[in-house]
Each structure stands twice: as C-alpha cells, then as structure tokens.
N, C-alpha and C. Protein backbone atom coordinates (compact mmCIF):
# COMPACT_ATOMS: atom_id res chain seq x y z
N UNK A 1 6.54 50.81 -5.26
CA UNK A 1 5.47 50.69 -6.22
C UNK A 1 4.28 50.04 -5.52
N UNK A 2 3.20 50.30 -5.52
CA UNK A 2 1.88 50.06 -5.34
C UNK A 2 0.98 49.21 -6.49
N UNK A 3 0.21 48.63 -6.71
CA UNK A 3 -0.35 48.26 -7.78
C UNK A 3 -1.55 47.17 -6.87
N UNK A 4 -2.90 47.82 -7.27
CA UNK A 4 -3.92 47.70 -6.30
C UNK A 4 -5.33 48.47 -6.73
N UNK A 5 -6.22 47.97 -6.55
CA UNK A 5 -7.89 48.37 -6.98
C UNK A 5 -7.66 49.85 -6.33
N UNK A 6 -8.21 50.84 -6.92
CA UNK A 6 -8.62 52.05 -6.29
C UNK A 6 -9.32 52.47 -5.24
N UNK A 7 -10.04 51.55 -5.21
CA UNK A 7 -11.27 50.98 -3.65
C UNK A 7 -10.57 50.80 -2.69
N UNK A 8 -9.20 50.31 -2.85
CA UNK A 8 -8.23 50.16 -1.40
C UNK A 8 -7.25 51.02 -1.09
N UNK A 9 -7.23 52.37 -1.93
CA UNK A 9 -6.77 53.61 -1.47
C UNK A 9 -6.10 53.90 -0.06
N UNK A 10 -7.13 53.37 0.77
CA UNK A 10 -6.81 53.97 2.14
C UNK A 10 -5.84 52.81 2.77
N UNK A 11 -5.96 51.54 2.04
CA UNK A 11 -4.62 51.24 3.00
C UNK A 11 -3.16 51.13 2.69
N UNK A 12 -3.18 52.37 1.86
CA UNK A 12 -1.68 52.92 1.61
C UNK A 12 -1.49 54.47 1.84
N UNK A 13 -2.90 55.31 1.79
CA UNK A 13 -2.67 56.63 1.98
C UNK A 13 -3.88 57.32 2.87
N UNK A 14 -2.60 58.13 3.78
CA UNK A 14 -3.62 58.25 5.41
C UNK A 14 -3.22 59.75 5.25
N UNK A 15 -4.59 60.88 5.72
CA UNK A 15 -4.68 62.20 6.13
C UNK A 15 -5.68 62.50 4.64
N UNK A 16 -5.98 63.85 5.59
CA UNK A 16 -7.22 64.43 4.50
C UNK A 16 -6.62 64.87 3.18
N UNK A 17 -5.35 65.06 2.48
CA UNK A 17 -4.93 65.33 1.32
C UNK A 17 -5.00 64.35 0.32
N UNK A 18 -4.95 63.13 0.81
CA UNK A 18 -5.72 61.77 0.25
C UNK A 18 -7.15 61.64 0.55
N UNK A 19 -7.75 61.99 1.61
CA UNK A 19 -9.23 61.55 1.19
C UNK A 19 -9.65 63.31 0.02
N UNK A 20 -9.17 64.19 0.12
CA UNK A 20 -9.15 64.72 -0.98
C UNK A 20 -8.91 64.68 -2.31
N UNK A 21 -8.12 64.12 -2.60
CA UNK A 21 -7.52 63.66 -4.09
C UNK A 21 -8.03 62.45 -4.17
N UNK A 22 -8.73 61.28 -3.85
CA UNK A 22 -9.42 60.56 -4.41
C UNK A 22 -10.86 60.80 -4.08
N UNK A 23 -11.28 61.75 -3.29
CA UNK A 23 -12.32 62.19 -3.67
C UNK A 23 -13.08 63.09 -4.59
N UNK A 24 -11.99 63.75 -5.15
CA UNK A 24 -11.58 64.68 -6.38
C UNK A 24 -11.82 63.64 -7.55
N UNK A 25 -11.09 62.55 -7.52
CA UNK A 25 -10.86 61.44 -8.64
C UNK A 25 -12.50 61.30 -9.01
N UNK A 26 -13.47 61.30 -8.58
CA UNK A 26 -15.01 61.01 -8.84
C UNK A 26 -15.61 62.18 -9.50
N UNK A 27 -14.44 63.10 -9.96
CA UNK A 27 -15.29 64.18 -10.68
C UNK A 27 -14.34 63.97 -11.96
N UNK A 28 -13.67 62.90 -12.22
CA UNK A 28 -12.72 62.74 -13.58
C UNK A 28 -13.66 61.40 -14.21
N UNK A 29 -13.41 61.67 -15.56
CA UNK A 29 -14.61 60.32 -16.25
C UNK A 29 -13.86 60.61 -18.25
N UNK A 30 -14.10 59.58 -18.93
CA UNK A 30 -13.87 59.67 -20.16
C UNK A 30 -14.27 61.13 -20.99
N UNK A 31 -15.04 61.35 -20.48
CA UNK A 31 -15.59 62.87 -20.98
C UNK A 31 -14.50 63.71 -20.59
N UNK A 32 -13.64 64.08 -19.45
CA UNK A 32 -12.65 64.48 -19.12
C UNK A 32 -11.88 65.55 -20.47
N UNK A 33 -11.75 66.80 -20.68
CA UNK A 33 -11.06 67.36 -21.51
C UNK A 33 -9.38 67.03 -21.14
N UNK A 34 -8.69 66.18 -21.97
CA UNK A 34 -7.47 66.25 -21.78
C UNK A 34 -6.85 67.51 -21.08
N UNK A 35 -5.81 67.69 -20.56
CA UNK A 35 -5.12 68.79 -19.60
C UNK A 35 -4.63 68.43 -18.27
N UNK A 36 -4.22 69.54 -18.12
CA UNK A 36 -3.61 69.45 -16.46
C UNK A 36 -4.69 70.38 -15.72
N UNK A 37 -4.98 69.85 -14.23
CA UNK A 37 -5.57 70.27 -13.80
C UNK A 37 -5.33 70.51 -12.19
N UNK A 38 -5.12 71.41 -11.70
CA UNK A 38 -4.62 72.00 -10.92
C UNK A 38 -4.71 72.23 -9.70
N UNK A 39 -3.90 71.89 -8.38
CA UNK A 39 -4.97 72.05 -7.16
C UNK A 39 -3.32 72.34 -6.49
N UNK A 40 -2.43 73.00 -7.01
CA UNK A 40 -0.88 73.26 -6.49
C UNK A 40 -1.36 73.88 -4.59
N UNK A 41 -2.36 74.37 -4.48
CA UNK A 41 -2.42 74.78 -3.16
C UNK A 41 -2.49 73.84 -2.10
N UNK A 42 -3.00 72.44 -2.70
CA UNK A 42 -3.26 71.19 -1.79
C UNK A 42 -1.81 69.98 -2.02
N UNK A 43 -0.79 70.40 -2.99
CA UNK A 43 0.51 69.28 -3.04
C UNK A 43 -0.19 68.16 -4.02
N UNK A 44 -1.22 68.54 -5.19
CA UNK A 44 -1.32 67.65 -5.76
C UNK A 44 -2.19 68.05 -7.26
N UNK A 45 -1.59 67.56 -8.05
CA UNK A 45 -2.30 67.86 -9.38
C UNK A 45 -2.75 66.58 -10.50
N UNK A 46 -3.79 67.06 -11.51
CA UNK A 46 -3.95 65.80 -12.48
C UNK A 46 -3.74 65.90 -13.61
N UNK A 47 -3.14 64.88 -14.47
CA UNK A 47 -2.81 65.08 -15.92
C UNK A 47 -3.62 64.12 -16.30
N UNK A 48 -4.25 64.86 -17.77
CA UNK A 48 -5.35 63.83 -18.04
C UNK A 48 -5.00 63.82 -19.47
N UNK A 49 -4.94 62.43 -19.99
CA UNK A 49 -3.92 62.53 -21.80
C UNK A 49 -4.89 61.07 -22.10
N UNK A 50 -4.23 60.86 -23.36
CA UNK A 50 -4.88 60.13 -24.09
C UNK A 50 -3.32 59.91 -25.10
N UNK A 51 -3.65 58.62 -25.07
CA UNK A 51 -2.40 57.66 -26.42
C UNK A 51 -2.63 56.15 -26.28
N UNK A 52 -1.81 56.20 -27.80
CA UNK A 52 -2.09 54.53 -28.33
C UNK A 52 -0.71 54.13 -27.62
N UNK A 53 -1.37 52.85 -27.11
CA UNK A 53 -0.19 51.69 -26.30
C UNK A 53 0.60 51.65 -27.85
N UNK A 54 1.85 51.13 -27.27
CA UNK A 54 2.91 50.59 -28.52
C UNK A 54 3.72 49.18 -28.49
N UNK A 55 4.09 48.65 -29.41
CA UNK A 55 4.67 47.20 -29.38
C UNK A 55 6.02 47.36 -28.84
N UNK A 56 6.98 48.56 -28.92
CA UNK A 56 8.01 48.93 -28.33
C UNK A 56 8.00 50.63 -27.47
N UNK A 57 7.45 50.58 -26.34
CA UNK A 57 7.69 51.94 -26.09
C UNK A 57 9.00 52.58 -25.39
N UNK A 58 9.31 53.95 -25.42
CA UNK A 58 10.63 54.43 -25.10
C UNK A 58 10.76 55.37 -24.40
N UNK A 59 9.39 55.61 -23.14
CA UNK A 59 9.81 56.11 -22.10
C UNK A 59 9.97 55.52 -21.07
N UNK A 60 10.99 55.69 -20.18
CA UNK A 60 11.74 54.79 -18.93
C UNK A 60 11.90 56.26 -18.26
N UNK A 61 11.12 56.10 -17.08
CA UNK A 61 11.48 57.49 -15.92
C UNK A 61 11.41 57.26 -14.52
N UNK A 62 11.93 58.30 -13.98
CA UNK A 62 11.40 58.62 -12.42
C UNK A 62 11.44 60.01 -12.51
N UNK A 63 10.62 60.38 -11.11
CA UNK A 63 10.75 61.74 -10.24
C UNK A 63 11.34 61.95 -8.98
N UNK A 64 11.32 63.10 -8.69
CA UNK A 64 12.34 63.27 -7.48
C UNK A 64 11.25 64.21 -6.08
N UNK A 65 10.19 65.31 -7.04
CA UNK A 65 9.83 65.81 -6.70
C UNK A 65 8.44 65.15 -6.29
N UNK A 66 7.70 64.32 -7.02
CA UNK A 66 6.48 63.95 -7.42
C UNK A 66 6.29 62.45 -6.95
N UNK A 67 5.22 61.86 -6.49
CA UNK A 67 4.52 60.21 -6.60
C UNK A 67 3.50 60.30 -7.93
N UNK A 68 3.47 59.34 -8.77
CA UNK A 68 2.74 59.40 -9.53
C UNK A 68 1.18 58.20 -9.17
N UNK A 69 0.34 58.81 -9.24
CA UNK A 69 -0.84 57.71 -8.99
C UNK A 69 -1.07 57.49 -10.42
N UNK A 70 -1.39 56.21 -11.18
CA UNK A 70 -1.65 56.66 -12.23
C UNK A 70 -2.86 55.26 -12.30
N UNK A 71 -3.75 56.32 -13.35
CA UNK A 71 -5.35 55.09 -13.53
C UNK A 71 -5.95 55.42 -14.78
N UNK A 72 -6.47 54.31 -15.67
CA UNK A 72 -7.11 54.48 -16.53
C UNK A 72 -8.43 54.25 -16.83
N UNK A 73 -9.30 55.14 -17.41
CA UNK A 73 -10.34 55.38 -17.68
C UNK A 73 -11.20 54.89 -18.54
N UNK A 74 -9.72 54.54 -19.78
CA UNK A 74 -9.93 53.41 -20.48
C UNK A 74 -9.40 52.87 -21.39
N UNK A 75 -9.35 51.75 -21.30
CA UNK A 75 -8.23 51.28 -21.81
C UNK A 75 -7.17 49.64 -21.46
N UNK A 76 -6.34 49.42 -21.55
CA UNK A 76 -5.97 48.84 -21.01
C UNK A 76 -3.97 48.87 -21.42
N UNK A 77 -2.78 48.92 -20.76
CA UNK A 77 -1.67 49.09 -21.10
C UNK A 77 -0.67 48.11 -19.82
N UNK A 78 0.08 47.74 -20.56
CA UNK A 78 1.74 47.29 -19.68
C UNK A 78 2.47 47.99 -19.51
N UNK A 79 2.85 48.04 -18.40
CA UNK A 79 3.73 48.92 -17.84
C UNK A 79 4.55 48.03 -17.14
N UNK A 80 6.17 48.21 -17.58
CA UNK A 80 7.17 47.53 -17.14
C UNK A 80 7.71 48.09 -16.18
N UNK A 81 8.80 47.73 -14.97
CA UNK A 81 9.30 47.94 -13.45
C UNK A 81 10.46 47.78 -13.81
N UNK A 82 11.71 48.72 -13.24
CA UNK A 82 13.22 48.28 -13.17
C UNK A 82 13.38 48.37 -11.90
N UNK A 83 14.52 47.54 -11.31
CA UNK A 83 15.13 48.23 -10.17
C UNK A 83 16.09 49.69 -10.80
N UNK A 84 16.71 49.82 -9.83
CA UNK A 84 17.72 51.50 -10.16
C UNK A 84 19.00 50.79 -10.45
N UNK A 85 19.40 49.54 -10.45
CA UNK A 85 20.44 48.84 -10.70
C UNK A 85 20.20 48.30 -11.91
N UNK A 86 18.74 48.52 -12.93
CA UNK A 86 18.52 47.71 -14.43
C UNK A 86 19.05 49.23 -14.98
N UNK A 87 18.70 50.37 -14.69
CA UNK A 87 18.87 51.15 -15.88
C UNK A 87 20.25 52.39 -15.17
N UNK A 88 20.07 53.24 -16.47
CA UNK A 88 21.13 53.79 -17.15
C UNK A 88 20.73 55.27 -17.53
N UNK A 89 21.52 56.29 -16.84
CA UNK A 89 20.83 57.40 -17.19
C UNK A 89 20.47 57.83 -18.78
N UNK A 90 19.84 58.13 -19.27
CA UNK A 90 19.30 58.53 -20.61
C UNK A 90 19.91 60.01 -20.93
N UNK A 91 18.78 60.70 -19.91
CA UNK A 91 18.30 61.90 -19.82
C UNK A 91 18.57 62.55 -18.42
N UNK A 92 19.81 63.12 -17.60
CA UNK A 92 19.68 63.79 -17.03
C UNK A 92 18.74 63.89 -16.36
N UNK A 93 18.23 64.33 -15.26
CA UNK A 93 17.20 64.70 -14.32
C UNK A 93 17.28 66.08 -14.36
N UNK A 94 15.89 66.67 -15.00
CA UNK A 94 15.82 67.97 -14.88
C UNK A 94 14.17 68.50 -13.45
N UNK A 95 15.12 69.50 -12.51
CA UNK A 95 14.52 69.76 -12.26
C UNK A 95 12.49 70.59 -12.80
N UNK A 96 12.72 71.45 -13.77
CA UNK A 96 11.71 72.11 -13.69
C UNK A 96 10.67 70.68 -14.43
N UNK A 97 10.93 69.60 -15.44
CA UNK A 97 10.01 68.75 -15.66
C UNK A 97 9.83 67.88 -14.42
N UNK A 98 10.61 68.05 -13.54
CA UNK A 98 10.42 66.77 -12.80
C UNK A 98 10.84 65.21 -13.18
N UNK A 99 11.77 65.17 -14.21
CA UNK A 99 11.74 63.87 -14.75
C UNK A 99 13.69 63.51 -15.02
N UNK A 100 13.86 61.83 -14.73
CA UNK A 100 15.57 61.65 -15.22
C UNK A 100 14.29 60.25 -16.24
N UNK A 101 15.59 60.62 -17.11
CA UNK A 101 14.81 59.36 -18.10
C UNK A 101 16.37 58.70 -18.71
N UNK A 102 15.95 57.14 -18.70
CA UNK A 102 16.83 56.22 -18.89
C UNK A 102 16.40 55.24 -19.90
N UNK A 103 17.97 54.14 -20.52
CA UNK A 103 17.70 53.25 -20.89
C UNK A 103 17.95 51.75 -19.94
N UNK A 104 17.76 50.84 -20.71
CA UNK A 104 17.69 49.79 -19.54
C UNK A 104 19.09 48.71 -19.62
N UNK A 105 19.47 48.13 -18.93
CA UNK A 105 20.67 47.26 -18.52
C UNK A 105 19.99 45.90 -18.46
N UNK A 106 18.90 45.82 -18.09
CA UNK A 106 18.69 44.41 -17.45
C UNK A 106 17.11 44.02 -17.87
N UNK A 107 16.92 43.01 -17.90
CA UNK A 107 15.05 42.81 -18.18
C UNK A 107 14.36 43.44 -16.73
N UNK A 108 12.62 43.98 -16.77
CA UNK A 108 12.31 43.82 -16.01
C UNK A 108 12.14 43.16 -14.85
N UNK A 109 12.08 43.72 -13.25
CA UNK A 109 11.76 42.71 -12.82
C UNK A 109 10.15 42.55 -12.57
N UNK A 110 9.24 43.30 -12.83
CA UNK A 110 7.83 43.18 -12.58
C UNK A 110 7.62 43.60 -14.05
N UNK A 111 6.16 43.08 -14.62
CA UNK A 111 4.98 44.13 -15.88
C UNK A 111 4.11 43.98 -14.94
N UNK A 112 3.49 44.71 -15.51
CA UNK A 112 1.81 44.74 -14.98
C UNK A 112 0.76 45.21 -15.93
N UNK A 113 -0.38 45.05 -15.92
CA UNK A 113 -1.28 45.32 -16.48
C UNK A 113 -2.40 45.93 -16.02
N UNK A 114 -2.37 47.46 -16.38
CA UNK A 114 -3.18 48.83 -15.55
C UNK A 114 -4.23 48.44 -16.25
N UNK A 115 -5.50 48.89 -15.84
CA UNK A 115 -6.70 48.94 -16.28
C UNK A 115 -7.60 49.41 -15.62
N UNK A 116 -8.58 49.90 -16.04
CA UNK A 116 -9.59 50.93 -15.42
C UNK A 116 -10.12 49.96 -14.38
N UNK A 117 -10.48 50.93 -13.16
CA UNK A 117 -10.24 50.51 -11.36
C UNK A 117 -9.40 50.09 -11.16
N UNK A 118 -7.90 50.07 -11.56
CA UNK A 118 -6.56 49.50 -10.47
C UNK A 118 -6.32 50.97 -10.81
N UNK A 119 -4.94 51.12 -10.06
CA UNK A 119 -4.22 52.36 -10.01
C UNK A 119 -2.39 51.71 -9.64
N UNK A 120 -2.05 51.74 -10.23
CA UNK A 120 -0.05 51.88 -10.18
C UNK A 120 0.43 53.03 -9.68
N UNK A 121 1.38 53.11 -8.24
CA UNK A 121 1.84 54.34 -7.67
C UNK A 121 3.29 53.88 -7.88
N UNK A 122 3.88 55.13 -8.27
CA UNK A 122 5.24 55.02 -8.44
C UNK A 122 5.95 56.48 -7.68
N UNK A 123 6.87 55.73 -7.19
CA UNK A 123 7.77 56.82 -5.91
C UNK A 123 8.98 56.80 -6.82
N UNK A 124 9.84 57.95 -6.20
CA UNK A 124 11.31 58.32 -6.70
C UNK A 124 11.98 57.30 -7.02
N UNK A 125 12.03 56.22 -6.10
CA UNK A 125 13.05 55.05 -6.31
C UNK A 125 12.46 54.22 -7.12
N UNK A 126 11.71 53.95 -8.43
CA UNK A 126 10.84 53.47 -9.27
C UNK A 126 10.99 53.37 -10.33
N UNK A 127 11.94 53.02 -11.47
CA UNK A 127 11.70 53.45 -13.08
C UNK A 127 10.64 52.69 -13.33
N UNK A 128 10.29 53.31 -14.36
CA UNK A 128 8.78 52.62 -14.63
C UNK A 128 8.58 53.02 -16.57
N UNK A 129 8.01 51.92 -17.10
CA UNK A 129 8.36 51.77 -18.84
C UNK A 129 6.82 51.55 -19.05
N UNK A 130 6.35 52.66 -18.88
CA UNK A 130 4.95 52.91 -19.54
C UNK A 130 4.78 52.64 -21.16
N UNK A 131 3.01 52.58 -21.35
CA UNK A 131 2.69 52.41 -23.23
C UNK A 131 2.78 51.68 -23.93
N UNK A 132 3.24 50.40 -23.10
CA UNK A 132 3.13 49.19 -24.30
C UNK A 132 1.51 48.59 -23.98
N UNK A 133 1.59 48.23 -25.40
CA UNK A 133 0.40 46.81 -25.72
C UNK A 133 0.53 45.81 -25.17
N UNK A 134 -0.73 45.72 -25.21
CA UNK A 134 -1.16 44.09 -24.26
C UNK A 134 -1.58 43.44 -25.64
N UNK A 135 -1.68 42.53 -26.23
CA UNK A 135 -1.67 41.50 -26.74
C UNK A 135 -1.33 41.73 -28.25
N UNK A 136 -2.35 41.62 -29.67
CA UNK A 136 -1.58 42.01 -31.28
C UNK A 136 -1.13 43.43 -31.74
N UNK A 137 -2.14 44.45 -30.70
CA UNK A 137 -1.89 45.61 -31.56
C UNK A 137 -1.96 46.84 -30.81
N UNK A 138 -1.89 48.07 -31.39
CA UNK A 138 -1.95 49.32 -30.07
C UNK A 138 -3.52 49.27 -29.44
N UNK A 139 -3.49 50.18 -28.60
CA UNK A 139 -5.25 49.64 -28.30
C UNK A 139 -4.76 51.67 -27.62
N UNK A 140 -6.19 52.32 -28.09
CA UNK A 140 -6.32 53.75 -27.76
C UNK A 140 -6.40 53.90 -26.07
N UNK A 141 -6.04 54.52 -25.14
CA UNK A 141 -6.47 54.70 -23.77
C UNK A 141 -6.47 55.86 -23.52
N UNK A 142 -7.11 56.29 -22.20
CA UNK A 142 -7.51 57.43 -21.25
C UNK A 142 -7.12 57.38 -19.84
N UNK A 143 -6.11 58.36 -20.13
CA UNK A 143 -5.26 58.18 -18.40
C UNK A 143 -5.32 59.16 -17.41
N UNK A 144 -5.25 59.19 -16.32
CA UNK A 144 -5.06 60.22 -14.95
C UNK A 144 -3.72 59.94 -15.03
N UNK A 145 -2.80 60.63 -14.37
CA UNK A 145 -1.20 60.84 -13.69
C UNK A 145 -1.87 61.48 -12.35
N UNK A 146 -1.93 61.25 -11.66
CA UNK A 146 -2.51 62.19 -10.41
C UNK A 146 -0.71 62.39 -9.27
N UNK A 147 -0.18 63.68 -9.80
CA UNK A 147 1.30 64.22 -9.35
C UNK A 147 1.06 64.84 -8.14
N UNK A 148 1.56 63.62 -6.98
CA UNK A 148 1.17 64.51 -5.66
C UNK A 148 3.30 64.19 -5.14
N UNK A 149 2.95 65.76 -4.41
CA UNK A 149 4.14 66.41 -3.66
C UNK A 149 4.54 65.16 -2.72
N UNK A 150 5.96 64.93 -2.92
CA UNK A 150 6.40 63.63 -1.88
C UNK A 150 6.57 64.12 -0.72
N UNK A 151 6.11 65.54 -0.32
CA UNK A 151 6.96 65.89 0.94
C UNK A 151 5.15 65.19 1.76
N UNK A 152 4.48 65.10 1.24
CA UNK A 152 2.85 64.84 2.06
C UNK A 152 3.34 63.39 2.25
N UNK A 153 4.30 62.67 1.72
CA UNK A 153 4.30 60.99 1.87
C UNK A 153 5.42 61.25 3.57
N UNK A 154 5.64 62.48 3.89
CA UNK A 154 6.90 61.69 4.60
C UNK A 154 6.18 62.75 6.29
C-alpha cells in the first residue's frame, strides 16, 4: 500500500506508462461524467463514480489482475487496511470482475483518510475497506480508481 500526495508520483512509479497515466489524470476534474474510461491498449484504465461515505461500510477486497490508484476529487472518506491474515474469504475471487471479497477476523491494522491530492495504491496483497465516514455523517464524494495491469509493476 502506498498512501502519499499525488505530486510524489514518481517516487514510486518509473517508465512512460506512468508518466502517462498521471499525465492523463490532469484531464479528469469534478465535471468528469461518471464511467469507465478506457486506454486497455496502454495496461491501464479509469473508473470515475460518485457515493455517499457510510457509518458501516461492506466492501472488503483485493485484485489479482489490477493495482488500484485511487484519488478523490472530492470529498473526503476512510478507508480501512487488513493484513491477508485479518480476513476471510467472503466472495470467491472471480476472475472476469477482477475482485475476491471478504469479511474480517481481526481489527485493522492501518485507516487512513483519502482526500483530494493524496492518492492510496493498493496491490494484490492488500484488502482494503473502502466508504466509510469521517466524522457525524455520510459526506457525498468523487472518485478516480485508476486500474493499471500489474504485469507493468514487475
């Protein structure tokens, strides 16, 4: 896991498929039409969504295929960390979503708090408990997933 200003990009990701995809990132903004958006020829794509944080949320995942960059536009959300020894398969790992989804065994060992200019990267070995609220109540946000191919990490 990564968790770090967007401005410091480069000292975690080296070659032109990264100075591409965050140079790409400067043409995404709140105006943004929700969707996926597509660049499968370069090993990397963007999902652009919108949802209310929650006081209990109930997705817990990883990928196998995918790194997730993920940044918000606006907003602000907690996002909780397991090791692979807190959780518990849920959901099978299906290939064509890309996703195994679990419940949890153990408290976190990291939260964090995403907010527009940081970015949270999460690799295969990562569950990660996106969508909760930060302080009394849901609060609306605007997110990137930016799904790049793990075979460019290795």
């Amino acid at each position: 896991m990564i968790y770090d200003r967007i401005d410091n990009w480069r000292t975690y990701f080296k070659g032109p498929v990264f100075e591409e995809v965050f140079q790409t990132l400067k043409d995404y903004n709140q105006n943004t039409a929700n969707g996926i958006y597509r660049y499968d020829d370069k090993g990397f794509y963007f999902k652009v969504m919108e949802y209310d944080t929650k006081e209990e949320a109930d997705i817990i995942e990883t990928h196998r295929k995918e790194v997730d960059i993920q940044i918000l536009l606006a907003g602000h959300e907690l996002i909780k960390m397991y090791g692979t020894e807190d959780v518990k398969t849920k959901k099978p790992y299906d290939e064509e979503s890309d996703c195994e989804f679990y419940d949890v065994n153990n408290d976190p060992y990291c939260e964090l708090i995403l907010k527009p200019e940081y970015m949270a990267v999460f690799f295969p070995e990562d569950p990660h408990h996106p969508q909760f609220q930060i302080g009394n109540g849901p609060e609306h946000l605007k997110k990137i997933v930016i799904k790049v191919n793990i075979d460019l990490f290795r």
